[in-house]
N, C-alpha and C. Protein backbone atom coordinates (compact mmCIF):
# COMPACT_ATOMS: atom_id res chain seq x y z
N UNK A 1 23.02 -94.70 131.15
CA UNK A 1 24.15 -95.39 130.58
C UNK A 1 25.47 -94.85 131.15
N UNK A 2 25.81 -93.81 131.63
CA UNK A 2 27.11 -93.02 131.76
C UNK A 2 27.56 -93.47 133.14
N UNK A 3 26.72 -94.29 134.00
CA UNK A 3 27.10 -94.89 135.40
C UNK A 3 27.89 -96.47 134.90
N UNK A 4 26.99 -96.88 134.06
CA UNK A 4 27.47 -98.37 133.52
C UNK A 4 28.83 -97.98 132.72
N UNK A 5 29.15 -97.24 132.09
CA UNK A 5 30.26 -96.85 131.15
C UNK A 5 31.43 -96.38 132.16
N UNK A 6 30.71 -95.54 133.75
CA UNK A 6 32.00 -95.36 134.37
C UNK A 6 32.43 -96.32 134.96
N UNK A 7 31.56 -98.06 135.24
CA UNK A 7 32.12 -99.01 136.18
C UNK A 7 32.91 -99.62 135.18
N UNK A 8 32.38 -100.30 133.96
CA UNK A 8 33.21 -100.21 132.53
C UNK A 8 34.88 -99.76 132.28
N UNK A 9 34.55 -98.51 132.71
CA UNK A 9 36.30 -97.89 132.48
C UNK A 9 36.71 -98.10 133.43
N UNK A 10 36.31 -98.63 134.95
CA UNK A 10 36.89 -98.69 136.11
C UNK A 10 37.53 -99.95 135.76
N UNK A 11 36.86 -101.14 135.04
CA UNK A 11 36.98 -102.18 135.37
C UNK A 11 38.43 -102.45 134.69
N UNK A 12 38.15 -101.56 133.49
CA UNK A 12 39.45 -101.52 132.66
C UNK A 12 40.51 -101.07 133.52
N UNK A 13 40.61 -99.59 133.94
CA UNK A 13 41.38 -98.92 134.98
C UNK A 13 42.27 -100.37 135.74
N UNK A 14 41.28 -101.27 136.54
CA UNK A 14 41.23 -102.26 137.39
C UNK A 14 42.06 -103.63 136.76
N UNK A 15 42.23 -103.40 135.63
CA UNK A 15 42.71 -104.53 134.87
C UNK A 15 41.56 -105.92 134.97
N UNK A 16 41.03 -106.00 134.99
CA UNK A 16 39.39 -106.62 134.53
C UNK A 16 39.49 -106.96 133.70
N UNK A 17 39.27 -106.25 132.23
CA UNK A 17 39.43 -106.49 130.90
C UNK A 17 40.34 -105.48 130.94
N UNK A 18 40.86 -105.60 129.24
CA UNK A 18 41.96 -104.95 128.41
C UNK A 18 40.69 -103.58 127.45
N UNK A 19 41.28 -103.63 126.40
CA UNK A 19 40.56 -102.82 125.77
C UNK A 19 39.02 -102.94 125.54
N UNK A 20 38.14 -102.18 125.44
CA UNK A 20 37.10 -102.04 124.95
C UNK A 20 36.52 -101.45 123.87
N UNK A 21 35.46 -101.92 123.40
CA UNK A 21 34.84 -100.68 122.69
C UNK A 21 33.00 -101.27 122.25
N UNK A 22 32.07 -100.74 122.33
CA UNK A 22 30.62 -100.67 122.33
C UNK A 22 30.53 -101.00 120.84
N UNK A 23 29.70 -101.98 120.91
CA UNK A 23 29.19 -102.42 119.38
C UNK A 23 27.71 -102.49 119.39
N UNK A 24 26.91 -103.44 118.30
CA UNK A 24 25.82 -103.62 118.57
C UNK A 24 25.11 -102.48 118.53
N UNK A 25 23.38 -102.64 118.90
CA UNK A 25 22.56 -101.01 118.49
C UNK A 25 23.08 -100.67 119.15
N UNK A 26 23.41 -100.28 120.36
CA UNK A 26 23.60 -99.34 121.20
C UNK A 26 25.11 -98.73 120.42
N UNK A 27 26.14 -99.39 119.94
CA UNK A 27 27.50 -98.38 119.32
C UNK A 27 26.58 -97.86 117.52
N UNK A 28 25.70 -98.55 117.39
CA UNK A 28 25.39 -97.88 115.71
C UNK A 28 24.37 -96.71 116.40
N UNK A 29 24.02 -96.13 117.61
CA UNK A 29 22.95 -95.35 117.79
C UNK A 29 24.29 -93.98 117.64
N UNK A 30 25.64 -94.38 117.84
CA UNK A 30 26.95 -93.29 118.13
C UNK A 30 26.81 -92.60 116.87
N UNK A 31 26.08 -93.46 115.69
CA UNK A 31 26.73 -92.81 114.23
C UNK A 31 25.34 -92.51 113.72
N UNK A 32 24.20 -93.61 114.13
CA UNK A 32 22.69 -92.86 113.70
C UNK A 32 21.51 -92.75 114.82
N UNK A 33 20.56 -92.18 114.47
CA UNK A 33 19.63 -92.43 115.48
C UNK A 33 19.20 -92.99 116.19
N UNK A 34 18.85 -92.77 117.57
CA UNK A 34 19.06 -93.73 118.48
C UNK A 34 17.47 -94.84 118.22
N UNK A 35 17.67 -96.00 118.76
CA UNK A 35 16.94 -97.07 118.58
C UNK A 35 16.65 -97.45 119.97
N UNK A 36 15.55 -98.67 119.80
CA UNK A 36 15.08 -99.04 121.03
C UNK A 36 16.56 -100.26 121.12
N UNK A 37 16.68 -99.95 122.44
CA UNK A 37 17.53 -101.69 122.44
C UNK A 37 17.47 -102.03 124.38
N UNK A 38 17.33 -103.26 124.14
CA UNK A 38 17.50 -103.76 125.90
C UNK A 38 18.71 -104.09 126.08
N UNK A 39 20.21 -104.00 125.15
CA UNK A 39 21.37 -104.25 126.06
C UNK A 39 21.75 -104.05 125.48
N UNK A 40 23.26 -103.91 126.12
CA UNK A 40 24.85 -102.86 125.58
C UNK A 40 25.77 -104.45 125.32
N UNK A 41 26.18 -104.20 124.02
CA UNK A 41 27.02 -105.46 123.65
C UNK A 41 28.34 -104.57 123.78
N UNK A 42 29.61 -105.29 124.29
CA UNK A 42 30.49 -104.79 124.61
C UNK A 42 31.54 -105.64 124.32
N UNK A 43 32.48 -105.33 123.52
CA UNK A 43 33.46 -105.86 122.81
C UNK A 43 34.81 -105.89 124.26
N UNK A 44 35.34 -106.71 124.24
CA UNK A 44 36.15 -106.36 125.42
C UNK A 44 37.88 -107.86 125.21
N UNK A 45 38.78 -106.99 125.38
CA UNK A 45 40.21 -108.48 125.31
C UNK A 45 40.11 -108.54 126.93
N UNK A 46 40.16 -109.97 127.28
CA UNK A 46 40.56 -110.87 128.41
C UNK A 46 41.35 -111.18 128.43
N UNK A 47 42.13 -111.37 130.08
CA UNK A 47 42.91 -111.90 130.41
C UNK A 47 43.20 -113.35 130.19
N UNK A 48 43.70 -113.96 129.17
CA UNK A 48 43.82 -115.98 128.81
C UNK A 48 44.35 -116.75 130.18
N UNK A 49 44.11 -117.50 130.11
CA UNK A 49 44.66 -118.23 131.45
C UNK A 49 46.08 -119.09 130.95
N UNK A 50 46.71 -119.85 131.39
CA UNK A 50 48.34 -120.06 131.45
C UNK A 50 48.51 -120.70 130.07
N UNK A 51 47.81 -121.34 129.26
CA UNK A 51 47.64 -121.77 128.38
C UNK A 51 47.50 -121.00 126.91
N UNK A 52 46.90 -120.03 127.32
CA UNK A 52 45.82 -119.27 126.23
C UNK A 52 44.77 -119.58 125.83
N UNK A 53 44.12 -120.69 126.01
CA UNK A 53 43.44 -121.55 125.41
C UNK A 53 41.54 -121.46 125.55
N UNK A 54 41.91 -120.74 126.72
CA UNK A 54 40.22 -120.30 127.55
C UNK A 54 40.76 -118.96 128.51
N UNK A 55 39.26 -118.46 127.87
CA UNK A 55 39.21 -117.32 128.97
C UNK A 55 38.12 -117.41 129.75
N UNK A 56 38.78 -117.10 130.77
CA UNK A 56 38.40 -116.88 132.33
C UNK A 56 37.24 -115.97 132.92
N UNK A 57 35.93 -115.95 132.35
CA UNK A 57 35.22 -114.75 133.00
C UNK A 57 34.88 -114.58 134.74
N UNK A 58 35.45 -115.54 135.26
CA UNK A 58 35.37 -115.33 136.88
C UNK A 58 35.99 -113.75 137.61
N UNK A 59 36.97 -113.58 136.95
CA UNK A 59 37.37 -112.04 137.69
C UNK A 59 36.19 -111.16 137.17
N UNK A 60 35.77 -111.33 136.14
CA UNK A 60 34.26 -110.13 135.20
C UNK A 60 33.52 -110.44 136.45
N UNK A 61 32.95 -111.41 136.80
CA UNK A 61 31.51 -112.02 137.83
C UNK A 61 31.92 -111.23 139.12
N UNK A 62 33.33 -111.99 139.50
CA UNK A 62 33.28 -111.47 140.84
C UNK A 62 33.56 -110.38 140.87
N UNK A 63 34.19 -108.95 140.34
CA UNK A 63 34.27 -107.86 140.61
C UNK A 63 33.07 -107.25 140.62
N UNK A 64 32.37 -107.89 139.41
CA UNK A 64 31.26 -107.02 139.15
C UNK A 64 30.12 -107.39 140.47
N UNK A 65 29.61 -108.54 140.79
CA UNK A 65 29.50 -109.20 142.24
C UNK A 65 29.39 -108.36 143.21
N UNK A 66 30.84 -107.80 143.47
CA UNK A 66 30.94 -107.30 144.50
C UNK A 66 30.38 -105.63 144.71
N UNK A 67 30.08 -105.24 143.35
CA UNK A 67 29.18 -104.03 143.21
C UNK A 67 28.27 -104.23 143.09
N UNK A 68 27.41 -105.36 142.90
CA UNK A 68 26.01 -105.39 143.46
C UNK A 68 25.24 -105.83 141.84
N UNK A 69 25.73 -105.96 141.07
CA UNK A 69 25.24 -106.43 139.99
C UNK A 69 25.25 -107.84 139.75
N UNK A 70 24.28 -107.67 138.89
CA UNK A 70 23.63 -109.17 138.82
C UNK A 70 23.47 -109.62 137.81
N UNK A 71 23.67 -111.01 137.77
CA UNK A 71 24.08 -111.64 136.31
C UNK A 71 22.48 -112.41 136.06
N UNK A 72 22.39 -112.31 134.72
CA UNK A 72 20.83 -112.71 134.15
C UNK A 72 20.63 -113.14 133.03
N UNK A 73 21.46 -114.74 132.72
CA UNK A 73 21.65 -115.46 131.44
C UNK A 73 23.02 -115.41 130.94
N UNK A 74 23.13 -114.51 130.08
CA UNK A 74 24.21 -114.03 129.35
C UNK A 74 24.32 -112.84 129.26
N UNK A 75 23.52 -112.07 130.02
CA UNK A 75 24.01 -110.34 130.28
C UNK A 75 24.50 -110.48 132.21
N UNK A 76 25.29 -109.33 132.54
CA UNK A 76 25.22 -108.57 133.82
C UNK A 76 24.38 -107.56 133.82
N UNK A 77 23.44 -107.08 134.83
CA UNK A 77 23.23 -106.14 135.08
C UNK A 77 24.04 -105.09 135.28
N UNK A 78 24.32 -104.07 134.76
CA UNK A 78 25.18 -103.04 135.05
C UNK A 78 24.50 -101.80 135.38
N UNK A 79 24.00 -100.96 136.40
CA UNK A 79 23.45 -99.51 136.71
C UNK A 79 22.41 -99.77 136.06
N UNK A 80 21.53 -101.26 135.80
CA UNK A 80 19.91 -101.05 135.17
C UNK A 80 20.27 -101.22 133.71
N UNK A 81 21.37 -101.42 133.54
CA UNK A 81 21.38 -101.86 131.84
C UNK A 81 22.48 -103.18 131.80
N UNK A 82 21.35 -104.52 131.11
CA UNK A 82 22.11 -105.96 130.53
C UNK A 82 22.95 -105.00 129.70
N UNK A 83 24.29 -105.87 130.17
CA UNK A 83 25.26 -106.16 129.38
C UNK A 83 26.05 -107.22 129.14
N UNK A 84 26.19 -107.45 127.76
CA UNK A 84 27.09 -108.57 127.32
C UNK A 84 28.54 -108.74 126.97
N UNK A 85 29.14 -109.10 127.78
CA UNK A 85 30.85 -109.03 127.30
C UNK A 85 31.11 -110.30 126.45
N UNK A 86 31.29 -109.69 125.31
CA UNK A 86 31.58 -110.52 123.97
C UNK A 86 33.21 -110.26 124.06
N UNK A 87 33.81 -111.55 123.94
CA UNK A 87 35.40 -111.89 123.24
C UNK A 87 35.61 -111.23 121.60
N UNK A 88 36.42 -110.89 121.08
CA UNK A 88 36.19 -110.68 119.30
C UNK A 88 36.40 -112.40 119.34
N UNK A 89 35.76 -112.57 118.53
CA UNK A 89 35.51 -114.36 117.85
C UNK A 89 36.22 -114.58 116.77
N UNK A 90 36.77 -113.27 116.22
CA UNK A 90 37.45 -113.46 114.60
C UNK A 90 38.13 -112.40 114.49
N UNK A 91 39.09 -112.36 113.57
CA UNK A 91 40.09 -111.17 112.65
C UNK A 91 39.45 -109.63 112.88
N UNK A 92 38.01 -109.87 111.85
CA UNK A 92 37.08 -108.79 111.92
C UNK A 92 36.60 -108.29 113.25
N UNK A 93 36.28 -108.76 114.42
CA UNK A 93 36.36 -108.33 115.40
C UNK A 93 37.40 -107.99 116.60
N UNK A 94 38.18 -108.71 115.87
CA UNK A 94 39.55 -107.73 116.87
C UNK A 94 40.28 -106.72 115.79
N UNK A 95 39.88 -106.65 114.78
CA UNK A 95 39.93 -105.43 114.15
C UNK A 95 39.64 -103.83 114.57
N UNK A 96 38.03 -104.48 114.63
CA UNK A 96 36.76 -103.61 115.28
C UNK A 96 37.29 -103.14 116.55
N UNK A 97 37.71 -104.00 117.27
CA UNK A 97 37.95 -103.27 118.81
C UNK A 97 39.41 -102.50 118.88
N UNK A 98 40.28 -103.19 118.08
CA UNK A 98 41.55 -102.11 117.63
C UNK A 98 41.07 -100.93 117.46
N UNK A 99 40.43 -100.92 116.52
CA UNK A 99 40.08 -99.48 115.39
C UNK A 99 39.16 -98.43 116.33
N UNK A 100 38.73 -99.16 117.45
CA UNK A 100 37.36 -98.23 117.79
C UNK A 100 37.62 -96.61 118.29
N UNK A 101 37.00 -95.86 118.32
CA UNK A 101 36.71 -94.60 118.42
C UNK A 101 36.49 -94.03 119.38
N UNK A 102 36.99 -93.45 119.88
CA UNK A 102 37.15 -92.51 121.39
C UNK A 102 35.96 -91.75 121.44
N UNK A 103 35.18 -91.36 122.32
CA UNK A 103 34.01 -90.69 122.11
C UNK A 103 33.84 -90.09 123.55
N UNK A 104 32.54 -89.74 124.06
CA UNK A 104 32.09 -89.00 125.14
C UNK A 104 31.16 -89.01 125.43
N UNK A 105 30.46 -89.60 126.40
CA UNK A 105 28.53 -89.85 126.97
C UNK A 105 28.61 -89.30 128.10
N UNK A 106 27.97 -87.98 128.08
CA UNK A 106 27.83 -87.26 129.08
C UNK A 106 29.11 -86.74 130.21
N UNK A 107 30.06 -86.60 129.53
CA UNK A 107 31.37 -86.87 130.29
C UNK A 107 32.09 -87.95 130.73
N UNK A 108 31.54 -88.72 130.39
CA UNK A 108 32.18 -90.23 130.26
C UNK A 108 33.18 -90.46 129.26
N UNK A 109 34.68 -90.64 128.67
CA UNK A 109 34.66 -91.60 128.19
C UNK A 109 34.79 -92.88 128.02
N UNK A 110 34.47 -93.07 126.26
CA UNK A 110 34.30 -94.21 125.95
C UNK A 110 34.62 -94.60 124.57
N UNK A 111 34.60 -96.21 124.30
CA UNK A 111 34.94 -96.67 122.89
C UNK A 111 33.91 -96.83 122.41
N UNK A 112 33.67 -96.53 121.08
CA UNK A 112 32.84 -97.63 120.02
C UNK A 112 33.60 -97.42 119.11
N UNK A 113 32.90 -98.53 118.56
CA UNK A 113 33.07 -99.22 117.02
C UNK A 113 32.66 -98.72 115.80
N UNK A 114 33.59 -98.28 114.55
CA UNK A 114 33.43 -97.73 113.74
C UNK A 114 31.98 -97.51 112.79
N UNK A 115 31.58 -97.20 112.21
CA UNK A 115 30.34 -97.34 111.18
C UNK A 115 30.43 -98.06 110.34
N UNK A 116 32.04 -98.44 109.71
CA UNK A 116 32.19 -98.93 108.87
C UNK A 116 32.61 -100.63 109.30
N UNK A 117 33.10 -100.59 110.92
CA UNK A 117 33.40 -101.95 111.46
C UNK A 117 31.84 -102.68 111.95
N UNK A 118 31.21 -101.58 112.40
CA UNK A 118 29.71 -102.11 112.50
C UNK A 118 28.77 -102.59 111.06
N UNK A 119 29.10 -102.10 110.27
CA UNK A 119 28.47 -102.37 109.21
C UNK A 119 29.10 -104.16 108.50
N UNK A 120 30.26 -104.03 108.63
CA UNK A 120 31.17 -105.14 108.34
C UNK A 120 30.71 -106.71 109.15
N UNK A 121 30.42 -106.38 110.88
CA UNK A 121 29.88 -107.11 111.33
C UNK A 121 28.40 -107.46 111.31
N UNK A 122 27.80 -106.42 111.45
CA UNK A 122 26.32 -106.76 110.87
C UNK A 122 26.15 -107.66 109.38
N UNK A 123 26.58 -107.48 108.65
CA UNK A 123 26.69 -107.99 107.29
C UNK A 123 27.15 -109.36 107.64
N UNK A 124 28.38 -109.72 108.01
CA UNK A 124 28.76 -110.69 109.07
C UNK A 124 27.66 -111.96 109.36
N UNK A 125 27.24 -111.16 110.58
CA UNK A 125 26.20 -111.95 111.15
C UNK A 125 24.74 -112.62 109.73
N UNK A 126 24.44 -111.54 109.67
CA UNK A 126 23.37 -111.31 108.29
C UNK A 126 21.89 -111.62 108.92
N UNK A 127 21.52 -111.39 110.19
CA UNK A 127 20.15 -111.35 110.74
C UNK A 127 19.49 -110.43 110.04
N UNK A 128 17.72 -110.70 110.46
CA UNK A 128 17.40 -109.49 109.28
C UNK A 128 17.37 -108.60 110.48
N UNK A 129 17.94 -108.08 111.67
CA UNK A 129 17.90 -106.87 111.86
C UNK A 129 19.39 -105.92 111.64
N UNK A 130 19.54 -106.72 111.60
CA UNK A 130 21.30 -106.70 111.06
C UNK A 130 21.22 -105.97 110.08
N UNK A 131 20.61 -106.90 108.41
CA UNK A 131 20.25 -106.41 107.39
C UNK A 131 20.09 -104.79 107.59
N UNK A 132 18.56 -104.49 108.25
CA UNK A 132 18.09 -103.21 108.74
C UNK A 132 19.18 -101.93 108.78
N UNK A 133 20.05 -102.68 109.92
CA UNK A 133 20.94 -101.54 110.68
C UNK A 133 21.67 -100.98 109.08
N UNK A 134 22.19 -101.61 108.36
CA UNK A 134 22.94 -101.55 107.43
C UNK A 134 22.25 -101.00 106.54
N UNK A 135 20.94 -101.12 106.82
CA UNK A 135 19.90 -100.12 105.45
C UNK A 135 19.96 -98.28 106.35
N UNK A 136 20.38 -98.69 107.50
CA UNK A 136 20.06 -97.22 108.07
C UNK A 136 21.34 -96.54 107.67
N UNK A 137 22.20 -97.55 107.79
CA UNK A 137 23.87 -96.75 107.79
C UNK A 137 23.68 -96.54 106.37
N UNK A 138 23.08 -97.17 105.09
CA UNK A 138 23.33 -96.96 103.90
C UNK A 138 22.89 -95.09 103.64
N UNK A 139 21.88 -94.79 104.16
CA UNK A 139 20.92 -94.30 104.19
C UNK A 139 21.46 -92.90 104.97
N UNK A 140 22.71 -92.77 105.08
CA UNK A 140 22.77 -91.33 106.03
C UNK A 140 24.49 -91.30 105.19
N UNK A 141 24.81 -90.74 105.81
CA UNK A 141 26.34 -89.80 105.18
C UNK A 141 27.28 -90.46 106.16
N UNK A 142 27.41 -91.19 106.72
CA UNK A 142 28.29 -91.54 108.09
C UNK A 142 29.38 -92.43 107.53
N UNK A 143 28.76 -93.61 106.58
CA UNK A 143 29.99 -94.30 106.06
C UNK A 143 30.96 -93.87 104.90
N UNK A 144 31.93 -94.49 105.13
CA UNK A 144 33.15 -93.79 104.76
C UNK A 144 32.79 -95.33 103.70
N UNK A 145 32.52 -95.34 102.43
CA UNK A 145 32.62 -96.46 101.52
C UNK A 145 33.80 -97.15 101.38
N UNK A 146 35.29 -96.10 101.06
CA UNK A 146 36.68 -97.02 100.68
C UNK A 146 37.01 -97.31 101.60
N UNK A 147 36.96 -97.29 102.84
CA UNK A 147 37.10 -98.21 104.06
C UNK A 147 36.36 -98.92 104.50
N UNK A 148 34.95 -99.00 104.36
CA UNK A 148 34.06 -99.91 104.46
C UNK A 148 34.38 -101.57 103.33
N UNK A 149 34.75 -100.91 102.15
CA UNK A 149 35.04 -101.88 100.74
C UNK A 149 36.36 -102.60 101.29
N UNK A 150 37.21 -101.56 102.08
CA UNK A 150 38.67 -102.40 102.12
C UNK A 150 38.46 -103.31 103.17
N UNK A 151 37.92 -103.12 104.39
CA UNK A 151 37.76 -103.87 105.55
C UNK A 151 37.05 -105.40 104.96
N UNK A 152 35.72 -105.00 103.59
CA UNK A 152 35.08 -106.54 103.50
C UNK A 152 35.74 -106.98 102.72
N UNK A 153 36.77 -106.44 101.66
CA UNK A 153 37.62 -107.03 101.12
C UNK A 153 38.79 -107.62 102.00
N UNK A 154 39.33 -107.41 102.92
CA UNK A 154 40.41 -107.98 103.64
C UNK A 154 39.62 -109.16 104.56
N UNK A 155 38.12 -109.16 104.55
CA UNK A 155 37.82 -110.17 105.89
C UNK A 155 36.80 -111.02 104.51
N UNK A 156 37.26 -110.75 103.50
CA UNK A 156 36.18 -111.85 102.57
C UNK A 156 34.62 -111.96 102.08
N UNK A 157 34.20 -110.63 102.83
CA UNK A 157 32.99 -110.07 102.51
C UNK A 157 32.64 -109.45 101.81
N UNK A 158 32.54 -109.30 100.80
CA UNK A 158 32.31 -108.32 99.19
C UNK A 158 31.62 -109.31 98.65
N UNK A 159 31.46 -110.62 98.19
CA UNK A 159 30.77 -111.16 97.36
C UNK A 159 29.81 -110.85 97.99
N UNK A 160 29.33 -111.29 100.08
CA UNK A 160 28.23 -111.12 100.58
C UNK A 160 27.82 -109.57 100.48
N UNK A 161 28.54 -108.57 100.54
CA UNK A 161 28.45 -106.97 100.30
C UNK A 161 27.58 -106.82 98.70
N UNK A 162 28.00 -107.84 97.72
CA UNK A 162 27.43 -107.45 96.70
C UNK A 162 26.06 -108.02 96.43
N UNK A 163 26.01 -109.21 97.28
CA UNK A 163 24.40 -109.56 97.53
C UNK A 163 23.21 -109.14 98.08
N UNK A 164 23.92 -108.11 98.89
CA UNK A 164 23.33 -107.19 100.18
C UNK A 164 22.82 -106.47 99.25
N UNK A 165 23.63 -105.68 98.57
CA UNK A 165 23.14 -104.62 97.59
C UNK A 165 22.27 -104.99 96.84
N UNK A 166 22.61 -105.91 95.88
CA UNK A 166 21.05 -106.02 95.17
C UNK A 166 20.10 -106.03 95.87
N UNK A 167 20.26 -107.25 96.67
CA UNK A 167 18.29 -107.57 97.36
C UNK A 167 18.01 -106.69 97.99
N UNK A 168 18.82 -105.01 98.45
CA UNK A 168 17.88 -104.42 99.69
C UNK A 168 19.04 -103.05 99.47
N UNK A 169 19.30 -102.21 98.32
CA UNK A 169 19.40 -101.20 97.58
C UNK A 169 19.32 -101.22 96.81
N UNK A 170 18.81 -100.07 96.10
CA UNK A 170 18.61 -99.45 94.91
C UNK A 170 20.00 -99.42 94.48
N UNK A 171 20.00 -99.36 92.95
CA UNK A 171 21.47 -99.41 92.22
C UNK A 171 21.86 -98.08 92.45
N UNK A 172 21.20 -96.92 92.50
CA UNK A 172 21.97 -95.68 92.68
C UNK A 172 22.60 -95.46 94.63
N UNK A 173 21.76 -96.01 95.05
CA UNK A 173 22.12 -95.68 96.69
C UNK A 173 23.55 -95.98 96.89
N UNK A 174 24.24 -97.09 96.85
CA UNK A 174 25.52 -97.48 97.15
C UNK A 174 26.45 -97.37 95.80
């Protein structure tokens, strides 16, 4: 991973994309144990084109192109690891990539995404592996609750937060 994370910050360096920061299993492995996963979801702001209206992933293709990576659906290959450059789609995710967290992989750095912004989006989405991730984060000391509560209260998620809880915690856990 720490080869893909340095073309990553290059690209940024490069003006490519704007900010970043690692979401998805691969940013919840930052706060719990690591998991199996086949790709790095990567939160990233683009350059808009004259309009604002659409963004442009042709500079992403061709830079990356020209280092020898290879595109395969909706991931790039990056150093042997798919990756997906996700836009934030909403409030809550350009939140997430504001807020994210400075960190270090092997001398690399890098961004991810909070425990408590990952948890917010997982809940979000509401897949059942989603569900899961959010039983793991329940389940360890990592989340910070009154910022977790304020974030689904500001993006409208607490009624779904309080449904979560019943069907898949115990009343004492949360």
């Amino acid at each position: 991973m720490k080869e893909t994370l340095e073309i990553i910050n290059q690209m940024q360096r490069d003006g490519i994309v704007g900010a970043y920061a690692i979401g998805g299993a691969v940013g919840a492995t930052f706060h719990l144990e690591p998991v199996a996963t086949l790709d790095i979801d990567v939160f990233v702001s683009f350059t808009s084109t004259q309009n604002g209206a659409l963004i442009s992933l042709s500079p992403l293709y061709d830079y990356l192109g020209k280092l020898g990576c290879e595109a395969r659906g909706e991931y790039i290959v990056i150093a042997g690891w798919p990756v997906q450059f996700l836009p934030p789609s909403d409030a809550l995710a350009e939140e997430a990539l504001a807020a994210a967290i400075s960190t270090d992989v092997d001398g690399v750095p890098t961004r991810v995404m909070s425990a408590e912004h990952l948890v917010a989006l997982a809940l979000q989405l509401g897949r059942a592996k989603d569900h899961a991730r959010i039983v793991q984060f329940c389940e360890t000391d990592v989340l910070r609750y009154e910022i977790l509560e304020d974030i689904l209260r500001r993006h409208k998620l607490d009624d779904k937060w309080d449904r979560f809880k019943k069907r898949f915690m115990m009343e004492n856990d949360v």
